[in-house]
Protein backbone atom coordinates (compact mmCIF):
# COMPACT_ATOMS: atom_id res chain seq x y z
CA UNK A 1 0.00 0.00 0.00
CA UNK A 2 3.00 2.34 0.79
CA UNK A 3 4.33 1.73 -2.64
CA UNK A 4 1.55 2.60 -4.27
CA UNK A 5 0.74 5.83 -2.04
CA UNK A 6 4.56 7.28 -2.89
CA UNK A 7 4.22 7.83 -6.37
CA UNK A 8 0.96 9.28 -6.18
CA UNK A 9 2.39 12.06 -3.66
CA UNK A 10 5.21 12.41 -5.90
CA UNK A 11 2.53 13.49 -8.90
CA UNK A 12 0.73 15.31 -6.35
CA UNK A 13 4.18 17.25 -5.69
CA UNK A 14 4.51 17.75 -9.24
CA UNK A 15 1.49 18.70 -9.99
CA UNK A 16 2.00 21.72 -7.18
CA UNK A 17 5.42 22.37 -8.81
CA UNK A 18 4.01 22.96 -12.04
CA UNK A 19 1.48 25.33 -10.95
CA UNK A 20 3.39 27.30 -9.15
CA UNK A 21 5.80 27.67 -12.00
CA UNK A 22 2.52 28.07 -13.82
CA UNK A 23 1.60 31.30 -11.48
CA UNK A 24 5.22 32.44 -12.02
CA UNK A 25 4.88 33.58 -15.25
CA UNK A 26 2.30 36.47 -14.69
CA UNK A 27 3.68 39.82 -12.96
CA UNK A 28 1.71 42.80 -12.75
CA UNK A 29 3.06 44.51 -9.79
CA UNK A 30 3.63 47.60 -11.27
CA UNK A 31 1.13 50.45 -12.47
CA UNK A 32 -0.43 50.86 -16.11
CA UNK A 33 1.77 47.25 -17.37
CA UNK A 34 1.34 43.86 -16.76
CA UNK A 35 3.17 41.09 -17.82
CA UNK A 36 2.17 37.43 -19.22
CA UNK A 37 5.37 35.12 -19.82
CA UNK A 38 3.20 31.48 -20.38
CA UNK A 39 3.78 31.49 -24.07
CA UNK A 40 7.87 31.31 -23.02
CA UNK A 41 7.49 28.34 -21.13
CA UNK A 42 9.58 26.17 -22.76
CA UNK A 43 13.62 25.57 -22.72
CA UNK A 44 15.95 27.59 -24.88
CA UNK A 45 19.52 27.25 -25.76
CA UNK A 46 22.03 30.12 -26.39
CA UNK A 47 25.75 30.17 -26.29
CA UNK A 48 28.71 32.54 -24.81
CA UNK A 49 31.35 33.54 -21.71
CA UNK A 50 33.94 35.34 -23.67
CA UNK A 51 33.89 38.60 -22.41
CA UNK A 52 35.17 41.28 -25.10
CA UNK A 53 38.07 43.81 -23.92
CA UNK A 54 39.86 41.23 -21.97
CA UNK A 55 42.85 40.14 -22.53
CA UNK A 56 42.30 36.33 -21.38
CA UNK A 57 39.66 34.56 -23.55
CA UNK A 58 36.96 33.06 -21.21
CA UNK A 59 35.15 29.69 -21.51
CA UNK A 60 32.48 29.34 -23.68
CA UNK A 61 29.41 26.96 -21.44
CA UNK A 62 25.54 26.71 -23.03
CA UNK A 63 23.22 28.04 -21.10
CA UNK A 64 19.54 25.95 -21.12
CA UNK A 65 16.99 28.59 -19.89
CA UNK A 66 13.10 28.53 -19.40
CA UNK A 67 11.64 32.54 -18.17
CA UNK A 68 8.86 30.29 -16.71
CA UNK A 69 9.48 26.82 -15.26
CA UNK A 70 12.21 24.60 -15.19
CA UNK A 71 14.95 23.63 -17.70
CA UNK A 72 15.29 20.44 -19.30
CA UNK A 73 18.21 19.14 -20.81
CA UNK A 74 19.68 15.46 -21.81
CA UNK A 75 20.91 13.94 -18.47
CA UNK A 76 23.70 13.03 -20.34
CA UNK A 77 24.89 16.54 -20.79
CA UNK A 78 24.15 17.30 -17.20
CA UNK A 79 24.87 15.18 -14.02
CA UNK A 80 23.41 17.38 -11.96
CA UNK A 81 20.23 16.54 -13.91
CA UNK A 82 20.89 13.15 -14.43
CA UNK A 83 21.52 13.03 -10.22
CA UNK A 84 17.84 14.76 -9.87
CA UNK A 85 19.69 17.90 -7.87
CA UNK A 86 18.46 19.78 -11.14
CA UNK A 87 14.95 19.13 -11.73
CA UNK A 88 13.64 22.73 -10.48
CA UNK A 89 16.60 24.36 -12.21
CA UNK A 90 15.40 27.09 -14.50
CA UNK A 91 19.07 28.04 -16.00
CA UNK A 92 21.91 25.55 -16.63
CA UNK A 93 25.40 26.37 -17.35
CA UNK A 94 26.80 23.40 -18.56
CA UNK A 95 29.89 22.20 -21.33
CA UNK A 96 28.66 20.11 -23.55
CA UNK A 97 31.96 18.64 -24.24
CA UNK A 98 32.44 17.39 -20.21
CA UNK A 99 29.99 14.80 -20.56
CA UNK A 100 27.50 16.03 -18.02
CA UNK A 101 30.62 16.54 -15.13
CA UNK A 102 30.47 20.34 -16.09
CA UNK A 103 27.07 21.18 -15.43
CA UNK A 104 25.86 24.15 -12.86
CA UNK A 105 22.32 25.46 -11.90
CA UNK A 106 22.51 29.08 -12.28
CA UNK A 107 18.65 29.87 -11.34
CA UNK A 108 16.21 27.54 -9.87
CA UNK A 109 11.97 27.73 -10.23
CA UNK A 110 10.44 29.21 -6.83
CA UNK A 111 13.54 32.04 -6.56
CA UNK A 112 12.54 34.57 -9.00
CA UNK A 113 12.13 38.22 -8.90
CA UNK A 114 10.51 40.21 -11.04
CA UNK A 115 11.05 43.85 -12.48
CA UNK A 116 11.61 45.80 -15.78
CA UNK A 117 14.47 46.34 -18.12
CA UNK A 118 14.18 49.86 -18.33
CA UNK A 119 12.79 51.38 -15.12
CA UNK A 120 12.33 54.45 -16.48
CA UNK A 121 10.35 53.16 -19.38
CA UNK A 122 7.96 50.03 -18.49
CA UNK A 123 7.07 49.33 -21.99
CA UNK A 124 10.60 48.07 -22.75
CA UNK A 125 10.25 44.86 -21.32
CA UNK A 126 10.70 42.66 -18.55
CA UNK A 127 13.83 41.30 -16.62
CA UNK A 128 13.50 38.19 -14.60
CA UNK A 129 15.56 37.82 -12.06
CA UNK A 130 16.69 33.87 -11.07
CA UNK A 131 18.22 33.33 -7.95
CA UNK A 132 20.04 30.14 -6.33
CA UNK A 133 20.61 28.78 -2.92
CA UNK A 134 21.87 24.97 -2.48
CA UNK A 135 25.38 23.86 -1.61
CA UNK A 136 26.12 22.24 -4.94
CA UNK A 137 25.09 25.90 -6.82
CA UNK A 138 27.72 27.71 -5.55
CA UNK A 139 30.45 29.27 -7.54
CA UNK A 140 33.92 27.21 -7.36
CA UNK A 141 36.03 30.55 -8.09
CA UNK A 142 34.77 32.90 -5.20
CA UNK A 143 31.80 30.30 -2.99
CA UNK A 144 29.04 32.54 -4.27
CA UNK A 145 25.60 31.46 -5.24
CA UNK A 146 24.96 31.85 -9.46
CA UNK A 147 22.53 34.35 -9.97
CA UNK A 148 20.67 34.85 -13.70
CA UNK A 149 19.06 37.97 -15.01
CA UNK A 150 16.58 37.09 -18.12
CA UNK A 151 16.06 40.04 -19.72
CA UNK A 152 12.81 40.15 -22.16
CA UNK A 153 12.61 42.99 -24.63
CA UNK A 154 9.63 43.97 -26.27
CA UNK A 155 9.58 43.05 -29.78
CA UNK A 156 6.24 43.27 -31.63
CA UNK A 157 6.62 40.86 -33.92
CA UNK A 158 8.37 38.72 -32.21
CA UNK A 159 5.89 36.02 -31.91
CA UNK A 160 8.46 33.16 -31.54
CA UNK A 161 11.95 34.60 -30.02
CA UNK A 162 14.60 35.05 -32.80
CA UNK A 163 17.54 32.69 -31.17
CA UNK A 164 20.17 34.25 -33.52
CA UNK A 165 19.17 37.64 -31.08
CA UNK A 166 20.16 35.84 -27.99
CA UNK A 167 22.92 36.99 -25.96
CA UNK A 168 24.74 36.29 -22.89
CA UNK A 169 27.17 38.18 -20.90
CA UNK A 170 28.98 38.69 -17.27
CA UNK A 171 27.66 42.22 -15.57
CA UNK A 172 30.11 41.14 -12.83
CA UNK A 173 32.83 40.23 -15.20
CA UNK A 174 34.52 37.00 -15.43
CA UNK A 175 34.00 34.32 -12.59
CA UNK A 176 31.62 36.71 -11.41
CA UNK A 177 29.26 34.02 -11.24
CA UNK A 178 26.05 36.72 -12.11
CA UNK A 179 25.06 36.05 -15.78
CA UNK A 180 22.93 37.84 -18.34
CA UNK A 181 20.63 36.68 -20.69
CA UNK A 182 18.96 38.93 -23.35
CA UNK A 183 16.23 37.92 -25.26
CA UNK A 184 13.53 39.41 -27.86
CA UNK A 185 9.91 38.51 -27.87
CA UNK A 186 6.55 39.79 -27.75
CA UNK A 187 5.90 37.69 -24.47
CA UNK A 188 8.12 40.82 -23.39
CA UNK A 189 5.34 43.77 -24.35
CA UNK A 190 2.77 44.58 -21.78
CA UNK A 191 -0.40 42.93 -22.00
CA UNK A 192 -1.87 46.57 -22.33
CA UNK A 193 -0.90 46.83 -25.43
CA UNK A 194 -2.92 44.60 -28.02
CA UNK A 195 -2.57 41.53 -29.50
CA UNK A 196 -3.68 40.05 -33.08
CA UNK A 197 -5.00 37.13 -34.01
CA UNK A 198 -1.61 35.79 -34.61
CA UNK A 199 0.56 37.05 -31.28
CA UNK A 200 1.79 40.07 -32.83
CA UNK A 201 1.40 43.31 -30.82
CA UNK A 202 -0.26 45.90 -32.40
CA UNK A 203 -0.68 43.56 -35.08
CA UNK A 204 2.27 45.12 -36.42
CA UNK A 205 0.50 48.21 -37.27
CA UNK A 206 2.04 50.18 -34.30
CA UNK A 207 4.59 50.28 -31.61
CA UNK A 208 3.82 49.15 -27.99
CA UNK A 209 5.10 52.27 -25.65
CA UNK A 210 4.14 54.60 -22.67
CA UNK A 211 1.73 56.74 -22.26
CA UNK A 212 2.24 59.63 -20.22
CA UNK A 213 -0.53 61.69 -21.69
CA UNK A 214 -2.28 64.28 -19.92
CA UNK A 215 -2.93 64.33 -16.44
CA UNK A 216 -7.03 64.88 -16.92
CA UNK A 217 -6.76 61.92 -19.12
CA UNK A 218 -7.72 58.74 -16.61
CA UNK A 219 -6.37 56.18 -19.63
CA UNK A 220 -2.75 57.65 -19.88
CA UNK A 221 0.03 56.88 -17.55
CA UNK A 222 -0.48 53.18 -18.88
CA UNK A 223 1.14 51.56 -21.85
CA UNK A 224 -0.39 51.33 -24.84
CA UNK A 225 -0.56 51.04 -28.65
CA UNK A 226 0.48 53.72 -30.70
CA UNK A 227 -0.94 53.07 -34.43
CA UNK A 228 0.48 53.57 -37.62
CA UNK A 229 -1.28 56.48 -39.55
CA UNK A 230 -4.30 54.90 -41.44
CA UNK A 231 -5.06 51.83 -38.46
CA UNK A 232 -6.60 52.63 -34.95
CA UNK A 233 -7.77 50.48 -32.16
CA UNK A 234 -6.19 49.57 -29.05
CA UNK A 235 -4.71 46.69 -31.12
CA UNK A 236 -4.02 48.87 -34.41
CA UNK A 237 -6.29 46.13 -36.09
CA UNK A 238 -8.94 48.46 -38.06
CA UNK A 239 -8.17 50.38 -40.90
CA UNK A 240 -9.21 54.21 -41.03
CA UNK A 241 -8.09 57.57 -39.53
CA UNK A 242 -5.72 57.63 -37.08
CA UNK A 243 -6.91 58.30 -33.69
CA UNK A 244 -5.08 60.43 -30.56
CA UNK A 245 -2.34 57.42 -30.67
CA UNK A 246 -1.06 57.64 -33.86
CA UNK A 247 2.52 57.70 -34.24
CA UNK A 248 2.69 57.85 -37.96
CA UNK A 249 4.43 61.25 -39.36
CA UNK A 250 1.98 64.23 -39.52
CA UNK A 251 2.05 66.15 -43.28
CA UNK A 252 0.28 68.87 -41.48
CA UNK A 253 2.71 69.34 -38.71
CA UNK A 254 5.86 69.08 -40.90
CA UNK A 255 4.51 71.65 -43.13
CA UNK A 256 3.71 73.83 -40.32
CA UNK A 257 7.38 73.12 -38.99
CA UNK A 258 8.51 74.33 -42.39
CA UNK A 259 6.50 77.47 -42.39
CA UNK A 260 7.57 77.99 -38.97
CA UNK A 261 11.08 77.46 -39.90
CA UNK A 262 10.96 79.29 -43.06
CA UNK A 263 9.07 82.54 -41.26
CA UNK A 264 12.28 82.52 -38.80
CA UNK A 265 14.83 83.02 -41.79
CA UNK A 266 12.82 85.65 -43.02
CA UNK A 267 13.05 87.43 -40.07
CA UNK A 268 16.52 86.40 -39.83
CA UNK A 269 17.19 87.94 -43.04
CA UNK A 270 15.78 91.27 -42.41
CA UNK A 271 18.00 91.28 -39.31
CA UNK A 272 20.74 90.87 -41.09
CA UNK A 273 20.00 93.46 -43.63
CA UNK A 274 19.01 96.24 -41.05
CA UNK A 275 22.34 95.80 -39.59
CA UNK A 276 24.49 95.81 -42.38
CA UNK A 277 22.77 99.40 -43.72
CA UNK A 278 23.52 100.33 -39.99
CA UNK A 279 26.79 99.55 -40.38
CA UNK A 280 27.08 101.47 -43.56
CA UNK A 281 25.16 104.55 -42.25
CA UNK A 282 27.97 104.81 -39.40
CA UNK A 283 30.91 104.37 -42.24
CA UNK A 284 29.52 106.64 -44.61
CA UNK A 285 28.87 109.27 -41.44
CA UNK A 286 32.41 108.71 -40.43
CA UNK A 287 33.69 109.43 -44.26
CA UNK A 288 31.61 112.47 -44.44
CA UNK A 289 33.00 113.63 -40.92
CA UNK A 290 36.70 113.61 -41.86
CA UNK A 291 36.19 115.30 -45.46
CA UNK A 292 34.57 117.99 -43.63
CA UNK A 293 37.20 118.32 -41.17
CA UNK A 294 40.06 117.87 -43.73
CA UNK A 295 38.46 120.79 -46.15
CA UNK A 296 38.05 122.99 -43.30
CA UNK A 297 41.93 122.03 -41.88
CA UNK A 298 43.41 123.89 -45.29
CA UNK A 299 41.29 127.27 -45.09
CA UNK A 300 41.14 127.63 -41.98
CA UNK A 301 37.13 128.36 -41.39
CA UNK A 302 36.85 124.88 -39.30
């Protein structure tokens, strides 16, 4: 009866796992975004450790990472894995070539913090934060625990991550132990902005950004799409006159620019003018002056 009771609490315990990694891919903590990270949840691959503008060339590891939920790699390639020390590991840093004896969490499921790339911009994206803390995730160089930023920039049409984008770098510099992915994908617009049919945001009709508005207007301060001239909606999805969001170029307002512009060298001009016949007054005035004096100097009536 016990045998059979164990591997039912082990799906149970699972099953709780996987929502909670589930529930860790929504953050909407701060005001006018939100974030939704579910269509990420899957394992991707990317490459680096060479750190440019230093002299000694730096291992190159592969880094298996999932922004929501765990990691899964070939227990071959990882031991750690293989050993089940792994299994809530969200980042791996691991050598392919070691046969699985060079493999490191660097982030596990349940220690992630959440906040933006850009805080002065919350449109930008999102950066999740993946933190460690067992024995065996500690750094050999300095006895630190690995720490992983993910950082997820919003790219509208981004629909499925470009992998050739990926990037991954030290912050800390080498055997820092602090790593830093970069990533683009739509997963990392706000939710406020719209979506197509398709995934793309602002159904690629307009850019996903910040709206800081006016302060009597209760929908700014949020972000939001910004349509193309000729598409509205708050996905940019129907076709007609811009509305109050549209970020196309204006005809009317470069023209007025011009006029502006053009007005400005006018007066400019006449500036210009009035000062040089100033200029020539006072010469000519000056010439007059000492012909005067000079014709009165030889007859003496001066």
């Amino acid at each position: 009866m016990v045998h059979k009771i164990l591997p039912f609490l082990a799906l149970i315990c699972h099953a709780a796992l996987s929502n909670a990694a589930d529930a860790s891919c929504a953050w909407s903590s701060v005001k006018g975004a939100s974030f939704d990270l579910s269509s990420l949840a899957k394992t991707f691959f990317v490459e680096g450790g060479d750190i440019d503008c230093t002299q000694v060339i730096e291992q190159n590891y592969t880094y298996a990472f999932n922004p929501c939920g765990a990691a899964k790699v070939d227990p071959k390639l990882c031991d750690d894995v293989d050993s089940g020390t792994a299994e809530d590991a969200s980042v791996l840093q691991y050598d392919p070539k070691s046969g699985g004896t060079s493999c490191y969490p660097a982030g596990r499921v349940g220690l992630q913090e959440f906040g933006l790339v850009d805080n002065t911009d919350r449109s930008k994206g999102i950066k999740v934060t993946f933190n460690t803390n067992q024995e065996q995730d500690k750094c050999h160089t300095n006895n630190v625990f690995r720490k992983t930023d993910i950082k997820i920039f919003c790219d509208e049409n981004a629909v499925d991550p470009d992998t050739a984008r990926f990037t991954v770098t030290e912050p800390q510099g080498p055997k820092g132990c602090q790593y830093e992915l970069v990533m683009y994908s739509a997963a990392g617009c706000p939710t406020e902005c719209g979506r197509a049919s398709d995934g793309t945001v602002c159904s690629g009709h307009g850019l996903c950004m910040t709206d800081t508005g006016l302060p009597d207007d209760k929908t700014d301060d949020t972000a939001k799409c910004f349509c193309n001239n000729g598409w509205k909606g708050d996905a940019c999805a129907s076709a007609g006159e811009s509305d109050h969001n549209a970020t196309g170029s204006s005809l009317g307002g470069a023209i007025a620019l011009l006029v502006i512009l053009f007005l400005l060298m006018i007066g400019l001009g006449v500036v210009l003018v009035m000062l040089v016949k100033q200029i020539k007054g006072y010469h000519d005035d000056t010439a007059n002056y000492l012909a005067i004096r000079e014709d009165g100097g030889e007859d003496g009536s001066f």
